[in-house]
Protein backbone atom coordinates (compact mmCIF):
# COMPACT_ATOMS: atom_id res chain seq x y z
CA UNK A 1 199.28 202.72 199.35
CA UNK A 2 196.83 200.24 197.97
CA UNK A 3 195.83 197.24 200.23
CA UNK A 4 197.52 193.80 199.68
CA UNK A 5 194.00 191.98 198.41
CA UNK A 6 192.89 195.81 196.62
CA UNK A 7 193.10 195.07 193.11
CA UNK A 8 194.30 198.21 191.21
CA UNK A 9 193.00 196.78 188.20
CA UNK A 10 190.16 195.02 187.22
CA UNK A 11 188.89 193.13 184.17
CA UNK A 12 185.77 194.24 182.07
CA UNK A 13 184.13 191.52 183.85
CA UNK A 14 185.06 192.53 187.61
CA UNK A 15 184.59 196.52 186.71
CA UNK A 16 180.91 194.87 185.15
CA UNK A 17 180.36 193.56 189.11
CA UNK A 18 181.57 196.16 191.02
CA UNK A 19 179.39 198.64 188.61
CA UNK A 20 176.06 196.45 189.42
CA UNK A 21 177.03 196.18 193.21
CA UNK A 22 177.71 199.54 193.73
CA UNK A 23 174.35 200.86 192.20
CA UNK A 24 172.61 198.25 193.63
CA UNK A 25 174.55 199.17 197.01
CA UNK A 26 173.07 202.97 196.50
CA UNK A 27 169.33 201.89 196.49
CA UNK A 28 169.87 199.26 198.98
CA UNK A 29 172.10 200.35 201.57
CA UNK A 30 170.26 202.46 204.11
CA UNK A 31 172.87 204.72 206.58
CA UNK A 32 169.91 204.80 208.76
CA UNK A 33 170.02 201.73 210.01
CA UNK A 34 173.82 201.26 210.83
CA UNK A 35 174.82 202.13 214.55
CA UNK A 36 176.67 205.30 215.51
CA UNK A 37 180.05 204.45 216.68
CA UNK A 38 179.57 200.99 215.56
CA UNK A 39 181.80 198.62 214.25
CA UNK A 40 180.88 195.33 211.80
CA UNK A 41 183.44 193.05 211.07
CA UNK A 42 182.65 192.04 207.63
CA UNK A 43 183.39 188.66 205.51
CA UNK A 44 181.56 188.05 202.04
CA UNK A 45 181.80 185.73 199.34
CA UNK A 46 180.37 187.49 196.15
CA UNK A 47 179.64 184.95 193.41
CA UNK A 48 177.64 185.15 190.11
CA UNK A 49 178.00 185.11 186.30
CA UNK A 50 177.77 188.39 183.97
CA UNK A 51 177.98 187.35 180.34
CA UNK A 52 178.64 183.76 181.57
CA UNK A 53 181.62 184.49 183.02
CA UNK A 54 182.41 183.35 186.53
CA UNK A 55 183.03 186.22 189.37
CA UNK A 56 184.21 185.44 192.73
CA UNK A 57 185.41 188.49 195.13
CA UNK A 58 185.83 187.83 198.70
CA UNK A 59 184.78 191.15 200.82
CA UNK A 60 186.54 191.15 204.50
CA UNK A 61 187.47 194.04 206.79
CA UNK A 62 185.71 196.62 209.25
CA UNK A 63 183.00 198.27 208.33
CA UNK A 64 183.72 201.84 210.49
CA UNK A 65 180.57 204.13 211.42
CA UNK A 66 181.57 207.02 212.80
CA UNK A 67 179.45 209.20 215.52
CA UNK A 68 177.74 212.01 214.69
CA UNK A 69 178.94 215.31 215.02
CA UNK A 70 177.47 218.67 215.38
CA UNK A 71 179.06 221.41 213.53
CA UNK A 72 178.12 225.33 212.56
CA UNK A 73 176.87 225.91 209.61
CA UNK A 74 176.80 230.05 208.74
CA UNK A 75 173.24 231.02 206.95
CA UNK A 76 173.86 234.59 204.86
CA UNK A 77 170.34 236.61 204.14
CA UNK A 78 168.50 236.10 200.95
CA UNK A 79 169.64 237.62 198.18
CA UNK A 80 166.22 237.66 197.05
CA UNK A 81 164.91 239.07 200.25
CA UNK A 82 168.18 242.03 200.62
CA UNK A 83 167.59 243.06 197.28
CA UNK A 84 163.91 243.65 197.78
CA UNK A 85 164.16 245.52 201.32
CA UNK A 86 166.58 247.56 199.18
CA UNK A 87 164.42 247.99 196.28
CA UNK A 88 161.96 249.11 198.61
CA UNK A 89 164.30 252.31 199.79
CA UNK A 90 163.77 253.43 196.21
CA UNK A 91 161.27 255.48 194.46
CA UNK A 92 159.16 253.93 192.48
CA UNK A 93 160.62 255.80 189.48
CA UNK A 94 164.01 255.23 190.69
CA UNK A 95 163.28 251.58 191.75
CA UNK A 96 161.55 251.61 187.66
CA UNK A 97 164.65 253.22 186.38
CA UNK A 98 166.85 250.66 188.03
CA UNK A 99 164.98 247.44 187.16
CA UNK A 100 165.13 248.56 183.13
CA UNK A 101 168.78 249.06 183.41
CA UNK A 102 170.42 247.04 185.84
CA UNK A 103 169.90 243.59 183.45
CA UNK A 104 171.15 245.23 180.55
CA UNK A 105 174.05 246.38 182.33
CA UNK A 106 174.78 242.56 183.47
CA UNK A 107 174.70 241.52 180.26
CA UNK A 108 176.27 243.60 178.28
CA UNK A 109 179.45 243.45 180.79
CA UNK A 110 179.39 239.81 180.59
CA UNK A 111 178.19 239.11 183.73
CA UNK A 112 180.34 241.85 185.52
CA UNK A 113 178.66 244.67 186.83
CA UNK A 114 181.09 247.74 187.77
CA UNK A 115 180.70 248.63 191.55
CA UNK A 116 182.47 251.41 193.18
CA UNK A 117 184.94 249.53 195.29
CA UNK A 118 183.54 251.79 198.36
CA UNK A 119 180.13 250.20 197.93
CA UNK A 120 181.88 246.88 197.35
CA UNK A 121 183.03 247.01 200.57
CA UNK A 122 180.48 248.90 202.59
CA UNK A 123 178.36 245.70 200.92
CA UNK A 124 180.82 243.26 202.28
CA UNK A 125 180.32 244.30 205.58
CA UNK A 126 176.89 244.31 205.87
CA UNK A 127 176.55 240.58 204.28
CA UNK A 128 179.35 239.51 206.92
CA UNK A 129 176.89 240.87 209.53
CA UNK A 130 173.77 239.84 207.58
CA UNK A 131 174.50 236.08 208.59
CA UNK A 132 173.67 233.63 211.31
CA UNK A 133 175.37 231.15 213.00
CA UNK A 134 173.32 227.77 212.96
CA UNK A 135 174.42 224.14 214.92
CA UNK A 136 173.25 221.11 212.47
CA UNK A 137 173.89 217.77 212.83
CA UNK A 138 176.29 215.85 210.38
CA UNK A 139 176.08 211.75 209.90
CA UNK A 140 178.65 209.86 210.55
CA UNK A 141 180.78 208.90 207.10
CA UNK A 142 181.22 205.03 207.06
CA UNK A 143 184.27 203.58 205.81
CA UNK A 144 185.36 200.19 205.34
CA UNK A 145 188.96 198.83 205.92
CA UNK A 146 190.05 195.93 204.04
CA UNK A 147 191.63 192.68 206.25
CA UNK A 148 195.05 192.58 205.41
């Protein structure tokens, strides 16, 4: 349900302010500087022309900043790095062998290389376990909630 002052929708001119705000709001804003937790109680008065048209928006609410949280992120091997440790198991004429055919294969199935569903598996299970467990820090999202 849209706010009471939300208009749902706008004129070429108002979409034309919004548009310039908003990318001007990307390069400007900077998250860094707004308080965790904090709360700004917000009142604007935008005013200019575009095209010599008048626009006047007022802008009040809350401006929300939520705290930081800490959440798990999981971090699988390389691909790159599995692949060569496996490589590495091989002969070098096998390892040869495998390298001349394996792209052709790839290709020529469209992107779909057959895998005994046995090995699928087996290499399921040993990506699951391949995988670590790390804590990162996520930002805050900041919302804003228009006065009523």
């Amino acid at each position: 349900m849209a706010a009471k002052n939300v208009k749902t929708q706008r004129t070429e001119i108002e979409a034309a302010a919004w548009a310039a705000l908003g990318k001007r709001a990307a390069t400007e804003g900077d998250r860094d500087q707004l308080e965790e937790g904090a709360t700004y109680s917000v009142h604007l008065t935008i005013e200019g022309e575009i095209d010599r048209r008048v626009f006047r928006e007022t802008v009040a609410g809350l401006l929300l900043v939520n705290p930081d949280q800490e959440r798990a992120k999981s971090c699988p091997a390389s691909a790159a790095e599995l692949v060569a440790l496996l490589l590495g198991e091989l002969s070098t004429e096998r390892r040869a062998q495998l390298l001349e055919r394996l792209p052709d294969e790839f290709l020529a199935s469209g992107g779909k290389l057959t895998v005994d569903e046995d090995r699928q598996a087996e290499a399921t299970r040993l990506l699951s376990r391949l995988a670590t467990r790390v804590t990162e820090t996520a930002r805050g999202s900041v919302r804003f909630e228009p006065a009523e």
